[in-house]
PDB file of N, CA and C in Angstrom:
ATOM      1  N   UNK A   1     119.751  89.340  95.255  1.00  0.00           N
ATOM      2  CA  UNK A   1     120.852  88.447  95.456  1.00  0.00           C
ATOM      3  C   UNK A   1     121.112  88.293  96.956  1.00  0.00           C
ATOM      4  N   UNK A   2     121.327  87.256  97.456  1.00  0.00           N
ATOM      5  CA  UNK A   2     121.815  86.977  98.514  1.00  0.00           C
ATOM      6  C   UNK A   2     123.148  86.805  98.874  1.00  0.00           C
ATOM      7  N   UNK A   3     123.879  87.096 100.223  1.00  0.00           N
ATOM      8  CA  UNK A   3     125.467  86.848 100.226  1.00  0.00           C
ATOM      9  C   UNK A   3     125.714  85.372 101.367  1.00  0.00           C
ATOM     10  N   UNK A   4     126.561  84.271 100.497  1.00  0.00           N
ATOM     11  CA  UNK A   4     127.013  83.820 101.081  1.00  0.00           C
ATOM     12  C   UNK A   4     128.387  83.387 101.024  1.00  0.00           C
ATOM     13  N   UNK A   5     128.589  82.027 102.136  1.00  0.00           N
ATOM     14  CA  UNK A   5     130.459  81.924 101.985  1.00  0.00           C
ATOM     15  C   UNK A   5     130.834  80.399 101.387  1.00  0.00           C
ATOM     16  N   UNK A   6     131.152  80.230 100.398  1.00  0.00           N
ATOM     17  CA  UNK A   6     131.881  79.176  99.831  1.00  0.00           C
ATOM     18  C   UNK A   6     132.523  78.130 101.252  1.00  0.00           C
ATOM     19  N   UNK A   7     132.601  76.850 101.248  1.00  0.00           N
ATOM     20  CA  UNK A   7     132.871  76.182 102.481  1.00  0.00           C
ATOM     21  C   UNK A   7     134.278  75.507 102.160  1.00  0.00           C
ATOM     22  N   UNK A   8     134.978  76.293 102.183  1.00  0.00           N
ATOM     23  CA  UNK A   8     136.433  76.465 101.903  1.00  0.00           C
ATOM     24  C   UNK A   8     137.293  77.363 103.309  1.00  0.00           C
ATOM     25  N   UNK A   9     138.670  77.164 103.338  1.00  0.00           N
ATOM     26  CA  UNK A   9     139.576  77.294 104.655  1.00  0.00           C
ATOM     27  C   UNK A   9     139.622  79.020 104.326  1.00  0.00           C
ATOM     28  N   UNK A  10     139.412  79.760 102.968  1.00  0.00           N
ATOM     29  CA  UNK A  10     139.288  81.139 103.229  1.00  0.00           C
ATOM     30  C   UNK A  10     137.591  81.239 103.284  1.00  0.00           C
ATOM     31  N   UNK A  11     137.038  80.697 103.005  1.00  0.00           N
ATOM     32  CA  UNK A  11     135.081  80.591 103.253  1.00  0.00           C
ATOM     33  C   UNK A  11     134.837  82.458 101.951  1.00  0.00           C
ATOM     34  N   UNK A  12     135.308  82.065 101.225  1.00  0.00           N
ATOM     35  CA  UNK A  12     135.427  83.070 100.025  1.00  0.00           C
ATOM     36  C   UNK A  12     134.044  83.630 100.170  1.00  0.00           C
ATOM     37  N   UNK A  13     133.523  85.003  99.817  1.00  0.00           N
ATOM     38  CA  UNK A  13     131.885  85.076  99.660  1.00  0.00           C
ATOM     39  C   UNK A  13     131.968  85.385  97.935  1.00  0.00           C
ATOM     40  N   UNK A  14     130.332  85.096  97.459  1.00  0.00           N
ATOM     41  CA  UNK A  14     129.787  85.042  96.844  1.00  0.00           C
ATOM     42  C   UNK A  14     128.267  85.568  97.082  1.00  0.00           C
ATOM     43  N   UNK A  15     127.511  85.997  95.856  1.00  0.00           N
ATOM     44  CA  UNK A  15     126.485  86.102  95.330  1.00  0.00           C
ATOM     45  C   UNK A  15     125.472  85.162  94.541  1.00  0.00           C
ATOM     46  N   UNK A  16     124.255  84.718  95.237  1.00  0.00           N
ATOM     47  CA  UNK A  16     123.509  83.978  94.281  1.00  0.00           C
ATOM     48  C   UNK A  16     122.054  84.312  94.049  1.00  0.00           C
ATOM     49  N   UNK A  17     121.759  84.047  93.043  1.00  0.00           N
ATOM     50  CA  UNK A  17     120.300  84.667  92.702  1.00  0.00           C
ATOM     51  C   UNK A  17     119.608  83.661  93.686  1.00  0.00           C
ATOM     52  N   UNK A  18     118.836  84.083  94.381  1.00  0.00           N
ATOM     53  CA  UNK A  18     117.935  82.986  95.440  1.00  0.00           C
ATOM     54  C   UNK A  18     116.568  82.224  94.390  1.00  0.00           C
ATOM     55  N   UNK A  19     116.497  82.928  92.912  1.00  0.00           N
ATOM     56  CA  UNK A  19     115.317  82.111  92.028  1.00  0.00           C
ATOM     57  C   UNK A  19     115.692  80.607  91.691  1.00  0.00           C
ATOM     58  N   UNK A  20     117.146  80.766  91.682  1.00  0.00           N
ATOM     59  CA  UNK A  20     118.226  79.762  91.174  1.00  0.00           C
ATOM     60  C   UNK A  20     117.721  78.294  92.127  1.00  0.00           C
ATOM     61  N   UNK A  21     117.630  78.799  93.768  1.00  0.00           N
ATOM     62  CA  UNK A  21     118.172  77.449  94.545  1.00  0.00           C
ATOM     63  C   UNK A  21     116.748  76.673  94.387  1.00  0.00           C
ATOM     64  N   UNK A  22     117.057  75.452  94.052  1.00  0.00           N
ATOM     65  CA  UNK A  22     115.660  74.304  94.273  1.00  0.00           C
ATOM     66  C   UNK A  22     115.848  73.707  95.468  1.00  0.00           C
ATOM     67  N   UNK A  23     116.921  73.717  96.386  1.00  0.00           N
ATOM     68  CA  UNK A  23     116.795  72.614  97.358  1.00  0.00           C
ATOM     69  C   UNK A  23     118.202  73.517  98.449  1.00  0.00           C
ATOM     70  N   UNK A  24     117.843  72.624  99.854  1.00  0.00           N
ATOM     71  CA  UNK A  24     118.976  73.200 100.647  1.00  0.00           C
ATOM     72  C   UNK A  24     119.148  71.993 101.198  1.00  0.00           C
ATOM     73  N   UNK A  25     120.102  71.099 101.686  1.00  0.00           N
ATOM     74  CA  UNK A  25     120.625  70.099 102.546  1.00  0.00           C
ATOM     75  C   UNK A  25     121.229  70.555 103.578  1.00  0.00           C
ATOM     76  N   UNK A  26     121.687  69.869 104.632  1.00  0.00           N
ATOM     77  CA  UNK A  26     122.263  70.026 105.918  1.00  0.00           C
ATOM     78  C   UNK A  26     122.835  68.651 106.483  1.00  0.00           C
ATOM     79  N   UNK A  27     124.255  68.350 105.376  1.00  0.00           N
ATOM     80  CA  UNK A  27     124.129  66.897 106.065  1.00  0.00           C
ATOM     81  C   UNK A  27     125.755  67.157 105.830  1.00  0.00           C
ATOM     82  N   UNK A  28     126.414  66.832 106.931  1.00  0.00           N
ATOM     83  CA  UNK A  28     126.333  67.934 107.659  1.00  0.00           C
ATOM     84  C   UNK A  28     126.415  69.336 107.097  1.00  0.00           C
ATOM     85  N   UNK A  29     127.458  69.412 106.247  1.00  0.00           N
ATOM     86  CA  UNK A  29     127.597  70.615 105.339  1.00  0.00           C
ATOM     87  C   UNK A  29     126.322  71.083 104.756  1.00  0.00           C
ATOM     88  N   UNK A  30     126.424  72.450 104.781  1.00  0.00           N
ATOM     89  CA  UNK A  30     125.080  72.571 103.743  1.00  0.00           C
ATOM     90  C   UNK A  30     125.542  72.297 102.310  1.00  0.00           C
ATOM     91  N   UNK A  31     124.761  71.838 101.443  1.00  0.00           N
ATOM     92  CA  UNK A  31     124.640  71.797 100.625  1.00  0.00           C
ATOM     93  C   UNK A  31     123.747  72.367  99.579  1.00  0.00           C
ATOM     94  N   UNK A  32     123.687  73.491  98.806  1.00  0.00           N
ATOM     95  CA  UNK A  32     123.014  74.342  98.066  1.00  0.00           C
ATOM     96  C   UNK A  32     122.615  73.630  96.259  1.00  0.00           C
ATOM     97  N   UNK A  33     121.653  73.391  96.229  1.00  0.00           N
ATOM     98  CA  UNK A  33     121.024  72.513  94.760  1.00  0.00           C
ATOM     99  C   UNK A  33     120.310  73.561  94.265  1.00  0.00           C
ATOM    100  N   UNK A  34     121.215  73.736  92.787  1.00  0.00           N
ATOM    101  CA  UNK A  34     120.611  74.659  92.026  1.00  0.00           C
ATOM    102  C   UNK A  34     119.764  74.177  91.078  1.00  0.00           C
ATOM    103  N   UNK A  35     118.716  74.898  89.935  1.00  0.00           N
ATOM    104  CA  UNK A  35     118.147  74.710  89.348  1.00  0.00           C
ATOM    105  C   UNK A  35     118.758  73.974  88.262  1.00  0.00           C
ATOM    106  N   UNK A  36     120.120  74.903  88.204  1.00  0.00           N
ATOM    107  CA  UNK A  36     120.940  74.073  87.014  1.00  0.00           C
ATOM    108  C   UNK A  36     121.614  72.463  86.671  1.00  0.00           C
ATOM    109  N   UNK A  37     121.312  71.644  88.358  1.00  0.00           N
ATOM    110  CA  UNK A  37     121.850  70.782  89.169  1.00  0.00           C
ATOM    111  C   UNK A  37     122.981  70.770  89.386  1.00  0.00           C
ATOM    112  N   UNK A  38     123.863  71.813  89.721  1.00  0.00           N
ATOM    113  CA  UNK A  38     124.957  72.156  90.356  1.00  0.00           C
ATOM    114  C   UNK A  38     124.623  72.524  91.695  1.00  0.00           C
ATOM    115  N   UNK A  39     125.659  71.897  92.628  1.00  0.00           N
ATOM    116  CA  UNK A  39     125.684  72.247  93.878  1.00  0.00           C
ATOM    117  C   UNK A  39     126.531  72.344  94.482  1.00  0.00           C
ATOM    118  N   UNK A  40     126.096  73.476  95.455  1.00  0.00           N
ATOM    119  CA  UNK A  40     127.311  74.132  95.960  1.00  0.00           C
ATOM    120  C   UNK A  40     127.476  74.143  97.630  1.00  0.00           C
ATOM    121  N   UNK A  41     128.625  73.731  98.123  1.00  0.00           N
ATOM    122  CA  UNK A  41     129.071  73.397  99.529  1.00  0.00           C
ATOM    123  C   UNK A  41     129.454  74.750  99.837  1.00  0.00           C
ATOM    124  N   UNK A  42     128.174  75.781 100.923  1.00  0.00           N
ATOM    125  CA  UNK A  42     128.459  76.465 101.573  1.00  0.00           C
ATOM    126  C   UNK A  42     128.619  76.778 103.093  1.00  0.00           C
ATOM    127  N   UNK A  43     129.305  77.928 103.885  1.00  0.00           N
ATOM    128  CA  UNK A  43     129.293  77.720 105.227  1.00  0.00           C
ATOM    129  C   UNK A  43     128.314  77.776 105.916  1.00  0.00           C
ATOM    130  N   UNK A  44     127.452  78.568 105.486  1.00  0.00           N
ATOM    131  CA  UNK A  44     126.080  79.238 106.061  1.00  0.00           C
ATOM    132  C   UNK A  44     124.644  77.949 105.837  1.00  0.00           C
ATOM    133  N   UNK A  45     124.164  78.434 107.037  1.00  0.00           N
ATOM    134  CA  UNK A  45     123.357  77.308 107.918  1.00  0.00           C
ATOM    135  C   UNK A  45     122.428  77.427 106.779  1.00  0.00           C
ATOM    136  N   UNK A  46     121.408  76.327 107.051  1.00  0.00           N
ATOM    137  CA  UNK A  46     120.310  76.206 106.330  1.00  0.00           C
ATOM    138  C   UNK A  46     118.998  77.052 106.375  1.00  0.00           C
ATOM    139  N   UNK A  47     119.332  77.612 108.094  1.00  0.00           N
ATOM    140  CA  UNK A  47     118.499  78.614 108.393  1.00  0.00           C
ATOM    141  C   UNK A  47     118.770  79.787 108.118  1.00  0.00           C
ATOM    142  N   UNK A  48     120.016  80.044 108.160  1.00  0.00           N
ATOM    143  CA  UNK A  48     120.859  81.700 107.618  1.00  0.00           C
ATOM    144  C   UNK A  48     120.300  81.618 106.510  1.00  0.00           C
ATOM    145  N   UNK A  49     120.374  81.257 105.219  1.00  0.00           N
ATOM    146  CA  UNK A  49     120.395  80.827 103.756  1.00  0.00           C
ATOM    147  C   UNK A  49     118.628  80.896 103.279  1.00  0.00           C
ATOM    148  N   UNK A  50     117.555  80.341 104.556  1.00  0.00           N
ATOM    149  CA  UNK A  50     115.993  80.608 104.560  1.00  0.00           C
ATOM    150  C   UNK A  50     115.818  82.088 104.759  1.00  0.00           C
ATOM    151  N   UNK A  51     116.530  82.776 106.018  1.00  0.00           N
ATOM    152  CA  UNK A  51     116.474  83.810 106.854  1.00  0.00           C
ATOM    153  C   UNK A  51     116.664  85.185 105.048  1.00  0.00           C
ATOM    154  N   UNK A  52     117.779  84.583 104.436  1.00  0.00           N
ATOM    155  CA  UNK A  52     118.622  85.636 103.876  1.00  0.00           C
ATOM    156  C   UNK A  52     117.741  85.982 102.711  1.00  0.00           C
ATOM    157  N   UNK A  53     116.899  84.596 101.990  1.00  0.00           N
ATOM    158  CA  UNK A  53     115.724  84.675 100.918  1.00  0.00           C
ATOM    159  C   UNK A  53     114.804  85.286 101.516  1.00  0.00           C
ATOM    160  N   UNK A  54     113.955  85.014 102.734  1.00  0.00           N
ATOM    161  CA  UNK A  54     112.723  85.822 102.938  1.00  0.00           C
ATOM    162  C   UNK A  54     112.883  87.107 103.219  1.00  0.00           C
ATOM    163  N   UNK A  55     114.051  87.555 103.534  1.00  0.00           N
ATOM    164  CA  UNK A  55     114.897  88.915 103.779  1.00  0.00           C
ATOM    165  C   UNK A  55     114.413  89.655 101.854  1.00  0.00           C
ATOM    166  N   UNK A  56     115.158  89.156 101.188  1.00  0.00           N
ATOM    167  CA  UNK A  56     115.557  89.454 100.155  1.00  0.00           C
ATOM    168  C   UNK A  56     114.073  89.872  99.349  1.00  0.00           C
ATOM    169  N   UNK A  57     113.144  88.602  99.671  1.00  0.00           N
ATOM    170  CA  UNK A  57     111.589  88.730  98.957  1.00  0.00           C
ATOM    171  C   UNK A  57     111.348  89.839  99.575  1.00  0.00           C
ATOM    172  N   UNK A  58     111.306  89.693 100.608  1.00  0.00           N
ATOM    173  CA  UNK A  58     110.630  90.807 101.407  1.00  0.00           C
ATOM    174  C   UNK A  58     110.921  92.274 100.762  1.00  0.00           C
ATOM    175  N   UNK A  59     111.980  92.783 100.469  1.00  0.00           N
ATOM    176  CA  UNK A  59     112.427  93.885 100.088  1.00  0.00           C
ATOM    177  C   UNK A  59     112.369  94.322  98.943  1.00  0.00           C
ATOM    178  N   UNK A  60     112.164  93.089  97.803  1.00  0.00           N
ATOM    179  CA  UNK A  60     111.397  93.076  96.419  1.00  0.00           C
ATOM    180  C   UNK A  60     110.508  93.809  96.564  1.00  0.00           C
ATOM    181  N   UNK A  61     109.473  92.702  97.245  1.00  0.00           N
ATOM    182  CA  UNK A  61     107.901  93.081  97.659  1.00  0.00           C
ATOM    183  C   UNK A  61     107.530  94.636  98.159  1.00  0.00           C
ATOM    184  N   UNK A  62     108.369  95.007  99.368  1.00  0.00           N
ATOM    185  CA  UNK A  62     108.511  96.579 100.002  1.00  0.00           C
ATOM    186  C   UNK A  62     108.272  97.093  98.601  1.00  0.00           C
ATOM    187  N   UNK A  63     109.835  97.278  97.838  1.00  0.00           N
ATOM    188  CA  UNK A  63     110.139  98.440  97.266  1.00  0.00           C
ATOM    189  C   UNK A  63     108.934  98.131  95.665  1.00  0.00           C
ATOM    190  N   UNK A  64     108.439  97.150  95.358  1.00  0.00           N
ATOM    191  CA  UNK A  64     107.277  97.211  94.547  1.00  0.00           C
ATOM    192  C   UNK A  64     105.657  98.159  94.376  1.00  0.00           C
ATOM    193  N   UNK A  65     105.455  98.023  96.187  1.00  0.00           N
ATOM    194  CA  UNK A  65     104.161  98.159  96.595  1.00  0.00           C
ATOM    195  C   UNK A  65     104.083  99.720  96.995  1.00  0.00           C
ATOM    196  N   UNK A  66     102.993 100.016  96.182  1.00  0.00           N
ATOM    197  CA  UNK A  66     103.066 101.565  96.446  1.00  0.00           C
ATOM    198  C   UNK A  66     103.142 101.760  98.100  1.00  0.00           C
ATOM    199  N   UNK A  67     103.458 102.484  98.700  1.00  0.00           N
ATOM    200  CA  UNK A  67     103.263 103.414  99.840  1.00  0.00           C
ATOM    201  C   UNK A  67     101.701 103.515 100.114  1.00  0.00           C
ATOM    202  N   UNK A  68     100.961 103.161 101.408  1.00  0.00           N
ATOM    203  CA  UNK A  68     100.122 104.015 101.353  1.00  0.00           C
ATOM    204  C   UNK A  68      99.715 105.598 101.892  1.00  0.00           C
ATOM    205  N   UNK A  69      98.929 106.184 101.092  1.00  0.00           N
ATOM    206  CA  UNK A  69      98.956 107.843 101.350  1.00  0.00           C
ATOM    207  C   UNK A  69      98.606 107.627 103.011  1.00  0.00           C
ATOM    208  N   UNK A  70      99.040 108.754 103.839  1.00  0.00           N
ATOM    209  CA  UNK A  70      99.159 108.913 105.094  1.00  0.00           C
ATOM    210  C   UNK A  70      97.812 110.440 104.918  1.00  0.00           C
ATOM    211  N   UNK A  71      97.007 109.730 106.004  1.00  0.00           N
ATOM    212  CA  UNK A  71      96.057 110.479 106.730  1.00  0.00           C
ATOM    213  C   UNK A  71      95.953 112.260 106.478  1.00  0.00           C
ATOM    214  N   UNK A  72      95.546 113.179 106.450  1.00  0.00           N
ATOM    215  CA  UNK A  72      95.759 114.138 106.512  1.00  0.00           C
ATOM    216  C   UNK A  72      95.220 114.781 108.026  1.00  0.00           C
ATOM    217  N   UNK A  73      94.652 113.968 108.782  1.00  0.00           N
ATOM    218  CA  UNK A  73      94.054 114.257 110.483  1.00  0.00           C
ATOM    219  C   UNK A  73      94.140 112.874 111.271  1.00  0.00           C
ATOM    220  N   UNK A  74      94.066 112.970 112.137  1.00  0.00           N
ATOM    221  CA  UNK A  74      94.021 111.912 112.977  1.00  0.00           C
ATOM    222  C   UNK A  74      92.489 111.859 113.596  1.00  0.00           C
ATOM    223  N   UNK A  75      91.803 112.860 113.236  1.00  0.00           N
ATOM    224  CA  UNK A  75      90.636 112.585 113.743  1.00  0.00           C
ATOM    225  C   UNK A  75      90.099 111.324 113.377  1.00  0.00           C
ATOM    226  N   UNK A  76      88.948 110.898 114.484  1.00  0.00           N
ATOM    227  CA  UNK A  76      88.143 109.728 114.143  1.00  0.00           C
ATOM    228  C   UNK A  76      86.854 109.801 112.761  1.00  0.00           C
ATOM    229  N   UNK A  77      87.078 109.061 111.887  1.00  0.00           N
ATOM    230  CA  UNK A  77      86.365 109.225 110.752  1.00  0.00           C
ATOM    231  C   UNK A  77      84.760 108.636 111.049  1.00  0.00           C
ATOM    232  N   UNK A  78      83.877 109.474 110.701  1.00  0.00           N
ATOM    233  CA  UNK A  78      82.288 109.157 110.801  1.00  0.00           C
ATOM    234  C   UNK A  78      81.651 108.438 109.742  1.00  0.00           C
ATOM    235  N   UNK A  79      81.122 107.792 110.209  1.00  0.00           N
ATOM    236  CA  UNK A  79      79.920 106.995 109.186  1.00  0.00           C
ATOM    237  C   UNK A  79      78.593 107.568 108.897  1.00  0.00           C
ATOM    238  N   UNK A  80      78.545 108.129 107.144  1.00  0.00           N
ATOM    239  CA  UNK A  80      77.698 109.023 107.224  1.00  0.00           C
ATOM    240  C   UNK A  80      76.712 108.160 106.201  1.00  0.00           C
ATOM    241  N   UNK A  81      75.535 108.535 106.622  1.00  0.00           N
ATOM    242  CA  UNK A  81      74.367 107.598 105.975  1.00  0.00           C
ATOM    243  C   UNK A  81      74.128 108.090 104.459  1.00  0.00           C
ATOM    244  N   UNK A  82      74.365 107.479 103.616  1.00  0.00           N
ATOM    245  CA  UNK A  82      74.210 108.017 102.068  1.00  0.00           C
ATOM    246  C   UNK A  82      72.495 107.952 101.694  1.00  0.00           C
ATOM    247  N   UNK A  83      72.445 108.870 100.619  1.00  0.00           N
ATOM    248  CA  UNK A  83      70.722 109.071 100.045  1.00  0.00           C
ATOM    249  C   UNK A  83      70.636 107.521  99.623  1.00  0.00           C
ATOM    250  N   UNK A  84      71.403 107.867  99.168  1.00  0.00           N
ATOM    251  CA  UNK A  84      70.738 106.228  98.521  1.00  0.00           C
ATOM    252  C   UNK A  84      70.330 104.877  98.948  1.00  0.00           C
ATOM    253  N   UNK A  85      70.441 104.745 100.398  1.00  0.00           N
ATOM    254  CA  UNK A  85      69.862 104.090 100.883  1.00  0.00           C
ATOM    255  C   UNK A  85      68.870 104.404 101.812  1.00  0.00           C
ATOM    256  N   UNK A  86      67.970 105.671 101.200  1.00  0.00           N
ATOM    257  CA  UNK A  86      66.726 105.870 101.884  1.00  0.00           C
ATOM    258  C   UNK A  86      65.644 105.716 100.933  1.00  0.00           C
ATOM    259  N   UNK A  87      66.565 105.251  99.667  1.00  0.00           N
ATOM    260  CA  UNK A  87      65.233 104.829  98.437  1.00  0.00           C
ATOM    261  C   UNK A  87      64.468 103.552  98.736  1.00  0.00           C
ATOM    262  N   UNK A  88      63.454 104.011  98.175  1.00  0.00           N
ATOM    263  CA  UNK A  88      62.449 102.505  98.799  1.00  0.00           C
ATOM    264  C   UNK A  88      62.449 101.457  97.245  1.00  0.00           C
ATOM    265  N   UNK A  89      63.061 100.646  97.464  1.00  0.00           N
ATOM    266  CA  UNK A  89      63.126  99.747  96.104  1.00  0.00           C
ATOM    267  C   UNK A  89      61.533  99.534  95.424  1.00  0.00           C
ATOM    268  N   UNK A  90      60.887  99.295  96.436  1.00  0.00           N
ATOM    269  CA  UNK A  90      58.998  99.250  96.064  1.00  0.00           C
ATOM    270  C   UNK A  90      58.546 100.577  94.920  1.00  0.00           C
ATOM    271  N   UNK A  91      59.394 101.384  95.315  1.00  0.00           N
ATOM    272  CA  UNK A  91      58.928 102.447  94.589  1.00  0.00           C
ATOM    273  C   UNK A  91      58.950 102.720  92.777  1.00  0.00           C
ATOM    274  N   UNK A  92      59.764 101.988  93.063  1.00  0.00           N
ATOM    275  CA  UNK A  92      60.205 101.886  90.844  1.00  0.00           C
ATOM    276  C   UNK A  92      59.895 100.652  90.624  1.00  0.00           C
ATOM    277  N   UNK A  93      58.755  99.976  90.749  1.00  0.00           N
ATOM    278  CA  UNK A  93      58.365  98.361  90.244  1.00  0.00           C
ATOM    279  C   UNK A  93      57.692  99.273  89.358  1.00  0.00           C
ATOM    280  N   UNK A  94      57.731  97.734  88.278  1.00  0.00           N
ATOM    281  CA  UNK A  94      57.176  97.922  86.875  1.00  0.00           C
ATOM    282  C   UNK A  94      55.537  97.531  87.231  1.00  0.00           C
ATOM    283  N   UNK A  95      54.564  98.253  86.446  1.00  0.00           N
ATOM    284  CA  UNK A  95      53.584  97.847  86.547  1.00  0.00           C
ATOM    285  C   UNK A  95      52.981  96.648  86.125  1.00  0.00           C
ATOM    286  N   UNK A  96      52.788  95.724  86.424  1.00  0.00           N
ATOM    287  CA  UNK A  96      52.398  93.777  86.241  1.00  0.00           C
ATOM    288  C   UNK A  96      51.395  94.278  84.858  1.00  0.00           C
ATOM    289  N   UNK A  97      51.096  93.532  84.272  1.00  0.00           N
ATOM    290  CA  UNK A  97      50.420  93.835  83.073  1.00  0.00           C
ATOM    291  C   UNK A  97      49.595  92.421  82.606  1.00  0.00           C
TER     292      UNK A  97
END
């Protein structure tokens, strides 16, 4: 949920689900277009209101995504040549018949 202020002489706040908004205007007032086609005249800029959703995804996203495990050394990790690429593919052909 995001917080904003109703565009009223107390600028009241409120809560809105940010899945809700389809559209934002700026003429001059913002104007907030919901999915439901209700819209709502708030104080907060068009950019506050962008700023406050990618805020909000963002922190979805964070608290979704595992952590990744942290290092147990800081040493520099080596590249070590595996057997298996010292097999000679020539070596296991089928015999032509």
């Amino acid at each position: 949920m995001i917080r904003l202020h109703h565009l009223s002489a107390r600028a009241e706040e409120f809560f809105l689900n940010p899945d809700l908004i389809v559209a934002i205007d700026a003429t001059p007032d913002t104007v907030v277009t919901l999915s439901t086609h209700q819209k709502v005249l708030v104080k907060d800029s068009a950019e506050d209101i962008v700023a406050a959703i990618h805020a909000w995804r963002t922190s979805i996203l964070t608290a979704s995504l595992p952590s990744a495990p942290r290092r147990r050394s800081e040493a520099n990790l080596a590249l070590v040549r595996g057997a298996a690429s010292s097999i000679n593919p020539h070596d296991h052909e089928e015999p032509s018949r």
